[in-house]
PDB file of N, CA and C in Angstrom:
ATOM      1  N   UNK A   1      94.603  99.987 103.754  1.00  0.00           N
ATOM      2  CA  UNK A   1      93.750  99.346 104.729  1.00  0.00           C
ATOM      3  C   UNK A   1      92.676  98.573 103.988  1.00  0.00           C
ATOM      4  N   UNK A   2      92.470  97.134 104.598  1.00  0.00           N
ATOM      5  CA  UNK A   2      91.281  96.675 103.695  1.00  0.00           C
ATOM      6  C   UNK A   2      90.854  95.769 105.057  1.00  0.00           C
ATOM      7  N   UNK A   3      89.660  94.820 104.395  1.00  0.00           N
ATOM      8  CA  UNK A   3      89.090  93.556 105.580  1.00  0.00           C
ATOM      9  C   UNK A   3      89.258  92.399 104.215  1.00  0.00           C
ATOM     10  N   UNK A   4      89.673  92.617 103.325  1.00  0.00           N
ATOM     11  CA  UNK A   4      89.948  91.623 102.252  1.00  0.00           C
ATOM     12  C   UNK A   4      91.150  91.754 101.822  1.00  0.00           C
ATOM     13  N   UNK A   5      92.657  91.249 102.244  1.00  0.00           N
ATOM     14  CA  UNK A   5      93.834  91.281 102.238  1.00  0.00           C
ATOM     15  C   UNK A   5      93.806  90.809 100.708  1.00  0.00           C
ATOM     16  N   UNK A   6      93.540  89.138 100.314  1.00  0.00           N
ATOM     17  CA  UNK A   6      93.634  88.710  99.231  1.00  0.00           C
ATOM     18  C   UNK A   6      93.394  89.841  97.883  1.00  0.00           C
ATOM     19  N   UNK A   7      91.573  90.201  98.313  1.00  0.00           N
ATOM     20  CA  UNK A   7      91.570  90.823  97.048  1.00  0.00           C
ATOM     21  C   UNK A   7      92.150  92.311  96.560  1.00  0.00           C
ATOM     22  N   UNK A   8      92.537  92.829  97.839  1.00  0.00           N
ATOM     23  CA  UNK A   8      93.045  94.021  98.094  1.00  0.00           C
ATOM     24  C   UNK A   8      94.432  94.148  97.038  1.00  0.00           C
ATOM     25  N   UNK A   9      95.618  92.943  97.390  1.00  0.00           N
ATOM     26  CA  UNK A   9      96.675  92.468  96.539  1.00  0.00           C
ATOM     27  C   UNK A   9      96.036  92.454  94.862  1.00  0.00           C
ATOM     28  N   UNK A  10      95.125  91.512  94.281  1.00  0.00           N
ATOM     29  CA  UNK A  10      94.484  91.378  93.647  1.00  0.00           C
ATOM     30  C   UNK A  10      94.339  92.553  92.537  1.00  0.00           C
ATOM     31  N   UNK A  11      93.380  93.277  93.275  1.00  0.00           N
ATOM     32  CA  UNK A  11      93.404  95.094  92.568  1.00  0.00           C
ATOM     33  C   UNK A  11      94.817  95.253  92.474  1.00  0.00           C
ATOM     34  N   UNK A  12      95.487  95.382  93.269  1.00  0.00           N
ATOM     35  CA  UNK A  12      96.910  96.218  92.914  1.00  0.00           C
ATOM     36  C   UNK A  12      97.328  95.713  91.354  1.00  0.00           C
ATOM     37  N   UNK A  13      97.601  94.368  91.765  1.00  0.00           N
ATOM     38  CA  UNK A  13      98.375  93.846  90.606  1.00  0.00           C
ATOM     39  C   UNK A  13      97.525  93.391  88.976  1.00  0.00           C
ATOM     40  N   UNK A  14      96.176  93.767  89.208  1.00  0.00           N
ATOM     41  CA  UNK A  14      95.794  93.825  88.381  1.00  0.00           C
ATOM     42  C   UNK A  14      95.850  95.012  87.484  1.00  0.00           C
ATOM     43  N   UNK A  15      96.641  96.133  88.221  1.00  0.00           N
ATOM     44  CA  UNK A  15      96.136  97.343  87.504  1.00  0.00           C
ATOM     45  C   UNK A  15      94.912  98.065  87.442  1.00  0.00           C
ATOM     46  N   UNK A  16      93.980  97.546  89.043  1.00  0.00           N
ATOM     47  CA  UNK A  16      93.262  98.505  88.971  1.00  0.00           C
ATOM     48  C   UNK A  16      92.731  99.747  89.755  1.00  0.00           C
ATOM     49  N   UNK A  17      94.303  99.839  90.622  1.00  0.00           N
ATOM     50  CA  UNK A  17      94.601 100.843  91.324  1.00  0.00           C
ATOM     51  C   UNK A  17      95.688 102.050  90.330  1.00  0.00           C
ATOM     52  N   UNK A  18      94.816 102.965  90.246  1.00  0.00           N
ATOM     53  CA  UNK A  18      95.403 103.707  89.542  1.00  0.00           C
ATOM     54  C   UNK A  18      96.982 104.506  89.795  1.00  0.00           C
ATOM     55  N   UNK A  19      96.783 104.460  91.064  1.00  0.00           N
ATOM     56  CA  UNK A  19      98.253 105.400  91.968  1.00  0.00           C
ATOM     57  C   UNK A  19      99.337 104.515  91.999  1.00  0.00           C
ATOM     58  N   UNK A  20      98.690 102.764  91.806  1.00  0.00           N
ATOM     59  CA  UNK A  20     100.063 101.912  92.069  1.00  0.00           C
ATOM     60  C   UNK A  20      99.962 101.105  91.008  1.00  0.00           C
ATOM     61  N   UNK A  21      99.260 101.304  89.723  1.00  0.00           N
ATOM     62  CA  UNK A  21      99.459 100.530  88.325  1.00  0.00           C
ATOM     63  C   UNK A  21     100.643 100.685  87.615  1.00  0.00           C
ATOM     64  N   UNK A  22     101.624 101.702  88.071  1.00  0.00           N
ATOM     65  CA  UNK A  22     103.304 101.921  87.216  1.00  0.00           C
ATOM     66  C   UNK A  22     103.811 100.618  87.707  1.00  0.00           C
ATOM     67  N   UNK A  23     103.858 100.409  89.711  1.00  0.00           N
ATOM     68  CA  UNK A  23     104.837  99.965  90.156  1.00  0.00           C
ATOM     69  C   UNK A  23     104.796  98.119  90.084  1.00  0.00           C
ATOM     70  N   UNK A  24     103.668  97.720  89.475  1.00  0.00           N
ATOM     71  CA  UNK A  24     103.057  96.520  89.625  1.00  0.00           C
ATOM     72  C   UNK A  24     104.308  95.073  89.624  1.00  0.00           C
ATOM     73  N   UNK A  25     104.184  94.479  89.469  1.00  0.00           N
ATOM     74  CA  UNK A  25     103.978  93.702  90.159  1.00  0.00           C
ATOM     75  C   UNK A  25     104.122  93.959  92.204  1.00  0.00           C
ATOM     76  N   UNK A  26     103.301  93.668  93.107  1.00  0.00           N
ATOM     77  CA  UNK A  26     103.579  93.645  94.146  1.00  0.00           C
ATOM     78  C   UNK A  26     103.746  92.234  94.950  1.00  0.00           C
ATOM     79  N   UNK A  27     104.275  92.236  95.928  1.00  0.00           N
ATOM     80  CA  UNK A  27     104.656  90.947  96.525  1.00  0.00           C
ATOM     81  C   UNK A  27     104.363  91.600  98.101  1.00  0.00           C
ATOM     82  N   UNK A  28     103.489  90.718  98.567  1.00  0.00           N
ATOM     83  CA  UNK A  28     103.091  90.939 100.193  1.00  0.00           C
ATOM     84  C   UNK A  28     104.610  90.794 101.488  1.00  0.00           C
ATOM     85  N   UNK A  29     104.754  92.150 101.906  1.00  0.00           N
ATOM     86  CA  UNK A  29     105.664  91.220 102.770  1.00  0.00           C
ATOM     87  C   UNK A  29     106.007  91.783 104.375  1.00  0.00           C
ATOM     88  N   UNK A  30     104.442  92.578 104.762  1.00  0.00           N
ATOM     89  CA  UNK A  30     104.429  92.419 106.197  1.00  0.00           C
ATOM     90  C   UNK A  30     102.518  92.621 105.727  1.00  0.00           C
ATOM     91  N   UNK A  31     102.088  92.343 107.208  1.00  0.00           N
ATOM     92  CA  UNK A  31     100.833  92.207 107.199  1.00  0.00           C
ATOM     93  C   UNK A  31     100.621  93.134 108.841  1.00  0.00           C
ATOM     94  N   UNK A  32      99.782  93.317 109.608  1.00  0.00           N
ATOM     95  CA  UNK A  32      99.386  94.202 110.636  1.00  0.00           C
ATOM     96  C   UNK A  32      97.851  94.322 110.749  1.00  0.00           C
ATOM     97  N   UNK A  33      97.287  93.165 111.860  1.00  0.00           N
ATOM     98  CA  UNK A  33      96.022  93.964 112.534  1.00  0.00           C
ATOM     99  C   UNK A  33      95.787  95.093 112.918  1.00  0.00           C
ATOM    100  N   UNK A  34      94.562  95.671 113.168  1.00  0.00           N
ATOM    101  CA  UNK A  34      94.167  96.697 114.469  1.00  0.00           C
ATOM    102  C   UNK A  34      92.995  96.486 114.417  1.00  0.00           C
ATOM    103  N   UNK A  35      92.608  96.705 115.810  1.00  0.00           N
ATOM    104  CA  UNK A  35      91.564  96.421 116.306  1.00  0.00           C
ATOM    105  C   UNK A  35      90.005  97.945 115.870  1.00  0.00           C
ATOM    106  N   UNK A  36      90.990  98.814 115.491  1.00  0.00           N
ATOM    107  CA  UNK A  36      89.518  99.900 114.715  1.00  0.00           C
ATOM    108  C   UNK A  36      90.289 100.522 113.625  1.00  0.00           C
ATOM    109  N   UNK A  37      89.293 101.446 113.056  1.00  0.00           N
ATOM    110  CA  UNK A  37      89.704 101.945 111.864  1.00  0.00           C
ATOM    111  C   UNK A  37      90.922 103.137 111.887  1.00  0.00           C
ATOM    112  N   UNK A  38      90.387 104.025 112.842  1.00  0.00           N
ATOM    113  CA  UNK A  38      91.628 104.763 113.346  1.00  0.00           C
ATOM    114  C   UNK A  38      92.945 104.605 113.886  1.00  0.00           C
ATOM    115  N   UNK A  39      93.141 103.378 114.189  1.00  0.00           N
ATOM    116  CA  UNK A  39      94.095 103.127 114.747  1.00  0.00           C
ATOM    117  C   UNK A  39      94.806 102.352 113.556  1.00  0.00           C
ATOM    118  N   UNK A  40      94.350 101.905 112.689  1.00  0.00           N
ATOM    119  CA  UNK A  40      95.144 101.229 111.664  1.00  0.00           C
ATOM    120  C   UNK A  40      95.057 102.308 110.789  1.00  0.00           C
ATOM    121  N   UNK A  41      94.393 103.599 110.083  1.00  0.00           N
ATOM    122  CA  UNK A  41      94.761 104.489 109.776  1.00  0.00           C
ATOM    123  C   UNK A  41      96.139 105.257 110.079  1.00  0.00           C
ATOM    124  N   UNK A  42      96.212 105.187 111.340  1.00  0.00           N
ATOM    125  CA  UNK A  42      97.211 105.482 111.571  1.00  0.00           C
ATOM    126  C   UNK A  42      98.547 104.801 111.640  1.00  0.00           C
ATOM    127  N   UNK A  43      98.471 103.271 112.192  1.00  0.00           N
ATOM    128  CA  UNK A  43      99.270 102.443 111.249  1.00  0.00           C
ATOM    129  C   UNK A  43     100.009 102.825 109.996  1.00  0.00           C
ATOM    130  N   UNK A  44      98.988 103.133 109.131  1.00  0.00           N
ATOM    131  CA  UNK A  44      99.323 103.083 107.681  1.00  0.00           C
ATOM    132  C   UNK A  44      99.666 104.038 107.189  1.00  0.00           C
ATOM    133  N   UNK A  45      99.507 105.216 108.056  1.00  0.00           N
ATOM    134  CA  UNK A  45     100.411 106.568 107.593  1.00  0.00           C
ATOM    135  C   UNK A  45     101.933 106.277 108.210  1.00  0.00           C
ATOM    136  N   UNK A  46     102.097 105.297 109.127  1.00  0.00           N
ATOM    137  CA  UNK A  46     103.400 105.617 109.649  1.00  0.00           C
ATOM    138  C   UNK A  46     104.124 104.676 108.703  1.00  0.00           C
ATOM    139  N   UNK A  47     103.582 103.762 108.262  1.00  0.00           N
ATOM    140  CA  UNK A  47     104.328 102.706 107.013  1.00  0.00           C
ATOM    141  C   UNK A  47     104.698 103.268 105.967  1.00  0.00           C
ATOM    142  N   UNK A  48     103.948 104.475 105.789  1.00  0.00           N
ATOM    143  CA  UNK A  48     104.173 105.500 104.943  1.00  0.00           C
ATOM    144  C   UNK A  48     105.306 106.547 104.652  1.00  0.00           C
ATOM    145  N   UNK A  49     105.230 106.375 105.823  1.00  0.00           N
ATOM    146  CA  UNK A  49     106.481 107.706 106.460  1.00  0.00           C
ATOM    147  C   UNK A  49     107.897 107.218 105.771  1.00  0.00           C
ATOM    148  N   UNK A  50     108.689 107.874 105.840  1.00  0.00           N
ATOM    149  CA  UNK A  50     110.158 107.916 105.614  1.00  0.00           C
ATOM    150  C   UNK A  50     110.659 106.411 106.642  1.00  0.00           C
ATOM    151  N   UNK A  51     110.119 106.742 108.059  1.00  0.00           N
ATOM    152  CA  UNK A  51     111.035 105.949 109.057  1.00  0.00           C
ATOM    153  C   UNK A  51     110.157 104.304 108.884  1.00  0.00           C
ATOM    154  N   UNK A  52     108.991 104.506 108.387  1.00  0.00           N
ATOM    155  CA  UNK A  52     108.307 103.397 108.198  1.00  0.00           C
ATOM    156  C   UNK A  52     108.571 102.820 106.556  1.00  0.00           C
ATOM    157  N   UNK A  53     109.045 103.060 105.583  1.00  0.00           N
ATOM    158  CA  UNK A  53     109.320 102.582 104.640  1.00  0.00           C
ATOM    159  C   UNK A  53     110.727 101.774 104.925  1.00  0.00           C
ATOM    160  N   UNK A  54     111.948 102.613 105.323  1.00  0.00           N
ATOM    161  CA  UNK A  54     112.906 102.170 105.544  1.00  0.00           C
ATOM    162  C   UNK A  54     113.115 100.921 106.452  1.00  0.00           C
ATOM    163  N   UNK A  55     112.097 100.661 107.266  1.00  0.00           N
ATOM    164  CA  UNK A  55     111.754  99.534 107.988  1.00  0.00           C
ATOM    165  C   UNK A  55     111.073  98.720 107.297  1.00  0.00           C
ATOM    166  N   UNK A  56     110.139  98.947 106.212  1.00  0.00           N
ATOM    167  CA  UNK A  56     109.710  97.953 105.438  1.00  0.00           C
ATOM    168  C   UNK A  56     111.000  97.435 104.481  1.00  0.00           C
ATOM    169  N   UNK A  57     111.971  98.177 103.973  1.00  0.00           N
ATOM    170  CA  UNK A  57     113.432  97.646 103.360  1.00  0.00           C
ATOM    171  C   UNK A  57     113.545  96.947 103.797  1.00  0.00           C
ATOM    172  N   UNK A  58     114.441  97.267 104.823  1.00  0.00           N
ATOM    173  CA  UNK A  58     114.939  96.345 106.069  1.00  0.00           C
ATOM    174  C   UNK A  58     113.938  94.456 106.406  1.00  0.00           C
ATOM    175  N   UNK A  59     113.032  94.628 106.249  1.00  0.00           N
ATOM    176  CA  UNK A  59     112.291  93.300 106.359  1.00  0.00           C
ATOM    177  C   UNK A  59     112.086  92.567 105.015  1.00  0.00           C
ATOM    178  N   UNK A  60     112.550  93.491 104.032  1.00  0.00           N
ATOM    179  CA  UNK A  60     112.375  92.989 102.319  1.00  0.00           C
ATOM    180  C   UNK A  60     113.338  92.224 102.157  1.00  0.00           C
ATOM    181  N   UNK A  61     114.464  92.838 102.454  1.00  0.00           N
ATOM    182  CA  UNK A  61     116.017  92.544 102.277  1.00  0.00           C
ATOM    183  C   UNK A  61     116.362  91.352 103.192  1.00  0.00           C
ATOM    184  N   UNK A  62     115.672  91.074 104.458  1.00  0.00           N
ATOM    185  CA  UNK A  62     115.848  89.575 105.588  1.00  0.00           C
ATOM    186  C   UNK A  62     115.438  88.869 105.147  1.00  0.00           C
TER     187      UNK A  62
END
């Protein structure tokens, strides 16, 4: 979750996210408002999930 998409990418691929500096290079390839913090929290656990990754495949691969 961020309010700065650009620099958010930015950190990743710079290596200065420590949890995702192995997998680097990243490439953006869905994006998702919400209108509060909780609700895109929760968003982002379900992108997380098993059934929400496999749906992020699925849109990698189109």
């Amino acid at each position: 979750m961020t309010t700065d998409l650009e620099a958010r990418i930015a950190r990743h691929n710079s290596g200065r996210e420590k949890t995702t500096k192995p997998y680097r290079p990243f490439e953006l390839i869905f994006t998702e408002r919400c209108e509060n913090w909780a609700k895109g929290r929760k968003r982002e656990k379900y992108w997380k999930s098993g059934v929400g990754k496999e749906q992020l495949r699925k849109l990698k691969n189109n």
